[in-house]
C-alpha atoms as a PDB file:
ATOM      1  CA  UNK A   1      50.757 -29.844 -24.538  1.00  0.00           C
ATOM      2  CA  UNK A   2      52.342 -30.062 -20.892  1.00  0.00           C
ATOM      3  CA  UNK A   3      49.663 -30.080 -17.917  1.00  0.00           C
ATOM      4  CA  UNK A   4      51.648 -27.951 -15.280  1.00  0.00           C
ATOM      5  CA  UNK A   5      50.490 -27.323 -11.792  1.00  0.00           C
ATOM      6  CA  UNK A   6      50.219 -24.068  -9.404  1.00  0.00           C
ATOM      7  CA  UNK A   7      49.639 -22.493  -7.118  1.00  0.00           C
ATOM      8  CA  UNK A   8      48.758 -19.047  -5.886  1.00  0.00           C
ATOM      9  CA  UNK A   9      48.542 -17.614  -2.632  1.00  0.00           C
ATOM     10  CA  UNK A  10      47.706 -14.501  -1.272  1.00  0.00           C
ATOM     11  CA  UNK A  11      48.177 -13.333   2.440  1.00  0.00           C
ATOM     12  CA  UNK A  12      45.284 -10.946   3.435  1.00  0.00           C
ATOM     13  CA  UNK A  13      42.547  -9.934   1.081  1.00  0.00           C
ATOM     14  CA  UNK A  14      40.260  -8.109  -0.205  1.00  0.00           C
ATOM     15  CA  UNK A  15      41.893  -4.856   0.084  1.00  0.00           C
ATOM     16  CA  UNK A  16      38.202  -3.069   1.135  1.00  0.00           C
ATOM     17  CA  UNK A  17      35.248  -5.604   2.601  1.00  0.00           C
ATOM     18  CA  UNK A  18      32.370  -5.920   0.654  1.00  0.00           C
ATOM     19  CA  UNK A  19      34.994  -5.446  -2.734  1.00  0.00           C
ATOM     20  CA  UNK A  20      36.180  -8.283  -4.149  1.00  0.00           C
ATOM     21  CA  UNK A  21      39.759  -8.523  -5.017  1.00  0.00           C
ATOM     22  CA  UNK A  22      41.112 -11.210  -8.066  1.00  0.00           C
ATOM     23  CA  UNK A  23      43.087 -14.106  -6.806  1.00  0.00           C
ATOM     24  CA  UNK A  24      43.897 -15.429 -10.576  1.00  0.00           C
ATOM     25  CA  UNK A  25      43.666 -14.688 -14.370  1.00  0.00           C
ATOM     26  CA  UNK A  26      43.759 -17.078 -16.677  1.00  0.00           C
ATOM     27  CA  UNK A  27      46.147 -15.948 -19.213  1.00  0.00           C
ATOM     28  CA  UNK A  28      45.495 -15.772 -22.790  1.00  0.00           C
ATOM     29  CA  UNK A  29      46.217 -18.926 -24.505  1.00  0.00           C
ATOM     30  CA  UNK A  30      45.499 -21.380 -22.098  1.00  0.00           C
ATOM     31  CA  UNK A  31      42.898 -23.190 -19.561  1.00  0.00           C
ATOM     32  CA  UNK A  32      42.554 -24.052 -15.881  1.00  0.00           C
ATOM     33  CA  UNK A  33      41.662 -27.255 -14.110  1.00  0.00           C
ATOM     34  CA  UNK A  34      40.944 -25.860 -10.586  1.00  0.00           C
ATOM     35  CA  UNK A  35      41.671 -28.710  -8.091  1.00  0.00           C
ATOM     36  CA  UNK A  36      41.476 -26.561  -4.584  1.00  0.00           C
ATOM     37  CA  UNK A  37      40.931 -23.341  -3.043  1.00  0.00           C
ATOM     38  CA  UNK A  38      41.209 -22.572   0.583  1.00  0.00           C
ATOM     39  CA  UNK A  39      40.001 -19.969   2.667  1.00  0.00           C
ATOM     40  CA  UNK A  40      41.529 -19.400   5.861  1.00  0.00           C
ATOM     41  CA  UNK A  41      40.208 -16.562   8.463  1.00  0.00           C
ATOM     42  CA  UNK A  42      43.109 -14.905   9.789  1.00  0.00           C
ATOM     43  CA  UNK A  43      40.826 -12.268  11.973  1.00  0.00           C
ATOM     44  CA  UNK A  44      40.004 -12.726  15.766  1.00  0.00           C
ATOM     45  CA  UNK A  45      36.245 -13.208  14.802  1.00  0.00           C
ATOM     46  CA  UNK A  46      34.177 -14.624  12.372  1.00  0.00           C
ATOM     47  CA  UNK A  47      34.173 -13.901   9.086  1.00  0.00           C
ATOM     48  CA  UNK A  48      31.782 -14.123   6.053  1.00  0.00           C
ATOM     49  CA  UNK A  49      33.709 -15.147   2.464  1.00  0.00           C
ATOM     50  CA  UNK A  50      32.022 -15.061  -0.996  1.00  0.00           C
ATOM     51  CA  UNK A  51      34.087 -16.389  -4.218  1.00  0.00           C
ATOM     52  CA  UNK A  52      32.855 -15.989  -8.063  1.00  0.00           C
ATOM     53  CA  UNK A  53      34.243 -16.956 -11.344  1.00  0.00           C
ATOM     54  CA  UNK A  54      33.636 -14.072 -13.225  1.00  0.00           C
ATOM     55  CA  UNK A  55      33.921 -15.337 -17.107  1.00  0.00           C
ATOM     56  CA  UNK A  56      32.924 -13.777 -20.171  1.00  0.00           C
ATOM     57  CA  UNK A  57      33.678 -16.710 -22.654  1.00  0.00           C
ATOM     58  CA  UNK A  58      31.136 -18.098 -25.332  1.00  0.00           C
ATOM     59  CA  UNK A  59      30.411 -21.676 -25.270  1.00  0.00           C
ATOM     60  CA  UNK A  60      29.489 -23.050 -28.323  1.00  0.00           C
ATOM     61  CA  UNK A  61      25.566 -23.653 -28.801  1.00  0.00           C
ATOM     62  CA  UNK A  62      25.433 -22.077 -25.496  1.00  0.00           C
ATOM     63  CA  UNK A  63      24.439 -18.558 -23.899  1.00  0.00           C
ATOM     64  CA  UNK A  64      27.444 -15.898 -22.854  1.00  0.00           C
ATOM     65  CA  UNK A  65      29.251 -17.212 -19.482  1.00  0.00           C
ATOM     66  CA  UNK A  66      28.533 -14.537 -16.427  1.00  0.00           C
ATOM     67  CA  UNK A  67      30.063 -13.767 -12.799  1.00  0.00           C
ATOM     68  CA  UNK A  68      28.898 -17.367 -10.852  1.00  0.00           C
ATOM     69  CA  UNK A  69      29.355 -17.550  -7.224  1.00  0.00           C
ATOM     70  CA  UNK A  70      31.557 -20.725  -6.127  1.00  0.00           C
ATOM     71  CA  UNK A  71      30.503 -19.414  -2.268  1.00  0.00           C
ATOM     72  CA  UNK A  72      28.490 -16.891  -1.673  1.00  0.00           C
ATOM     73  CA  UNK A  73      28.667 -15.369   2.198  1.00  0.00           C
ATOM     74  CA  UNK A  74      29.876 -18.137   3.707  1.00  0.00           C
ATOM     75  CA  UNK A  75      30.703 -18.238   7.713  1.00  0.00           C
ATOM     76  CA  UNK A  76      34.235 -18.749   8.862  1.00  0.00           C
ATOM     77  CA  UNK A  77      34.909 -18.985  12.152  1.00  0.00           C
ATOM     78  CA  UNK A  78      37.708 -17.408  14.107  1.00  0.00           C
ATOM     79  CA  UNK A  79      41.218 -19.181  13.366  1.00  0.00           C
ATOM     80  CA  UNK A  80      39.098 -22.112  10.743  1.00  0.00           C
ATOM     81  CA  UNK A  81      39.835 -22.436   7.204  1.00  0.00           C
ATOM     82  CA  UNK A  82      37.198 -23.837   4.642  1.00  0.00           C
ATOM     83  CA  UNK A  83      37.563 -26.300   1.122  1.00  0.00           C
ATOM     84  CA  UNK A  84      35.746 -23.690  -1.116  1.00  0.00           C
ATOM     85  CA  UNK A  85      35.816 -26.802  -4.263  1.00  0.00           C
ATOM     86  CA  UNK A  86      34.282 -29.650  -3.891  1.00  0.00           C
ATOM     87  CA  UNK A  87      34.933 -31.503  -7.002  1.00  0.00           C
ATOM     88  CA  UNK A  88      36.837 -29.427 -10.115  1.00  0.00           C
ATOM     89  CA  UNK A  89      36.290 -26.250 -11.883  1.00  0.00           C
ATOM     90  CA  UNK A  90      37.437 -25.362 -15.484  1.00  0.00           C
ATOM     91  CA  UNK A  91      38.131 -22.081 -16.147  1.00  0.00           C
ATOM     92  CA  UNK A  92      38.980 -20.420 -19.472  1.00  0.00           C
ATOM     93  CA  UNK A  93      41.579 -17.996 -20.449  1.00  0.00           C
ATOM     94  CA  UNK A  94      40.685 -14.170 -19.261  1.00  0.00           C
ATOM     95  CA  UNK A  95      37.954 -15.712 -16.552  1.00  0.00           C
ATOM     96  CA  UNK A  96      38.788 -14.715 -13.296  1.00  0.00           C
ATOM     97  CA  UNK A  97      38.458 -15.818  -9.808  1.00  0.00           C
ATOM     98  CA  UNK A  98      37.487 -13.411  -6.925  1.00  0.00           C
ATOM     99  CA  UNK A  99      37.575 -13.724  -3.650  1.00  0.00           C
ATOM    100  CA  UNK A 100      35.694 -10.922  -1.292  1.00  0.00           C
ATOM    101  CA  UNK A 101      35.263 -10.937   2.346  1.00  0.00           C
ATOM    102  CA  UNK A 102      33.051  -8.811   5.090  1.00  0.00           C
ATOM    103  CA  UNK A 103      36.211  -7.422   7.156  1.00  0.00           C
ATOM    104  CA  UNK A 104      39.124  -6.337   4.710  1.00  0.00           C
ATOM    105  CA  UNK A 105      42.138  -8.064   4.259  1.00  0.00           C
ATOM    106  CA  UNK A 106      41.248 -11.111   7.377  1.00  0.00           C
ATOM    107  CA  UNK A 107      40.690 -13.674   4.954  1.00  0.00           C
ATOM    108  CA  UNK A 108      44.192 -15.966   3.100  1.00  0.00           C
ATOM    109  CA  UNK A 109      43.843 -18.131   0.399  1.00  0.00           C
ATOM    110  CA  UNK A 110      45.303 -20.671  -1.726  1.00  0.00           C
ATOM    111  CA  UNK A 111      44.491 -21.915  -5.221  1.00  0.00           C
ATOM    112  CA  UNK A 112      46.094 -24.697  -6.536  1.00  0.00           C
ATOM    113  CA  UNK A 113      45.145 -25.507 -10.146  1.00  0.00           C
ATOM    114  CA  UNK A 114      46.374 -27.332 -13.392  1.00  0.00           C
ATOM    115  CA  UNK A 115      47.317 -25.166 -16.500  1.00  0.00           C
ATOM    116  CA  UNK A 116      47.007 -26.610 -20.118  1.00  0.00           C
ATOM    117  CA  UNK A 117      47.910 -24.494 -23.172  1.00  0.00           C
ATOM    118  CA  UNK A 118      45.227 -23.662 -25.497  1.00  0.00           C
END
């Protein structure tokens, strides 16, 4: 089982404030070490930013998994990026990380992550 790491970018998002747009899916078949995501504010103003893991996986001996805010309305200045993970984040396959901001497509971001197969 190889451990290979990503990235994913995306420009401007979300298409429409206040509607979050998804940044990754895990495939089927395998599992995500999230190891950074980065925020940047690419409007003339501040910006707020909200980011959620939205999974729907059963952990054993545990209740269903549920949409979890990593950041929730966070303030971004003008020009300023911001480390949304502090620390790591697993995700399983079909979860899904979101990434919604209060003026459409002003905010860029970058995941980088580690894929293992399943």
């Amino acid at each position: 089982m190889a451990n290979l790491f990503k990235v994913v970018t995306n420009a401007t998002m979300p298409g429409t404030a206040g509607t979050s747009d998804a940044l990754y899916t895990v495939q089927s078949n395998k599992a995500v070490i999230v190891l950074g995501l980065v925020l940047a504010n690419v409007h003339t103003s501040q910006v707020t930013a909200s980011v959620t893991l939205v999974s729907t996986v059963n952990q054993t001996g545990a209740a269903q998994n549920g949409t979890s805010f990593i950041v929730k309305d966070v303030a971004i200045p003008a020009g300023s990026s911001l480390s949304v993970v502090d620390g790591k984040i697993v995700a399983n396959a079909t979860d899904v990380i979101r990434v919604d901001c209060s003026v459409a497509d002003k905010v860029s971001a970058t995941l980088s992550y580690m894929e293992q197969d399943v």
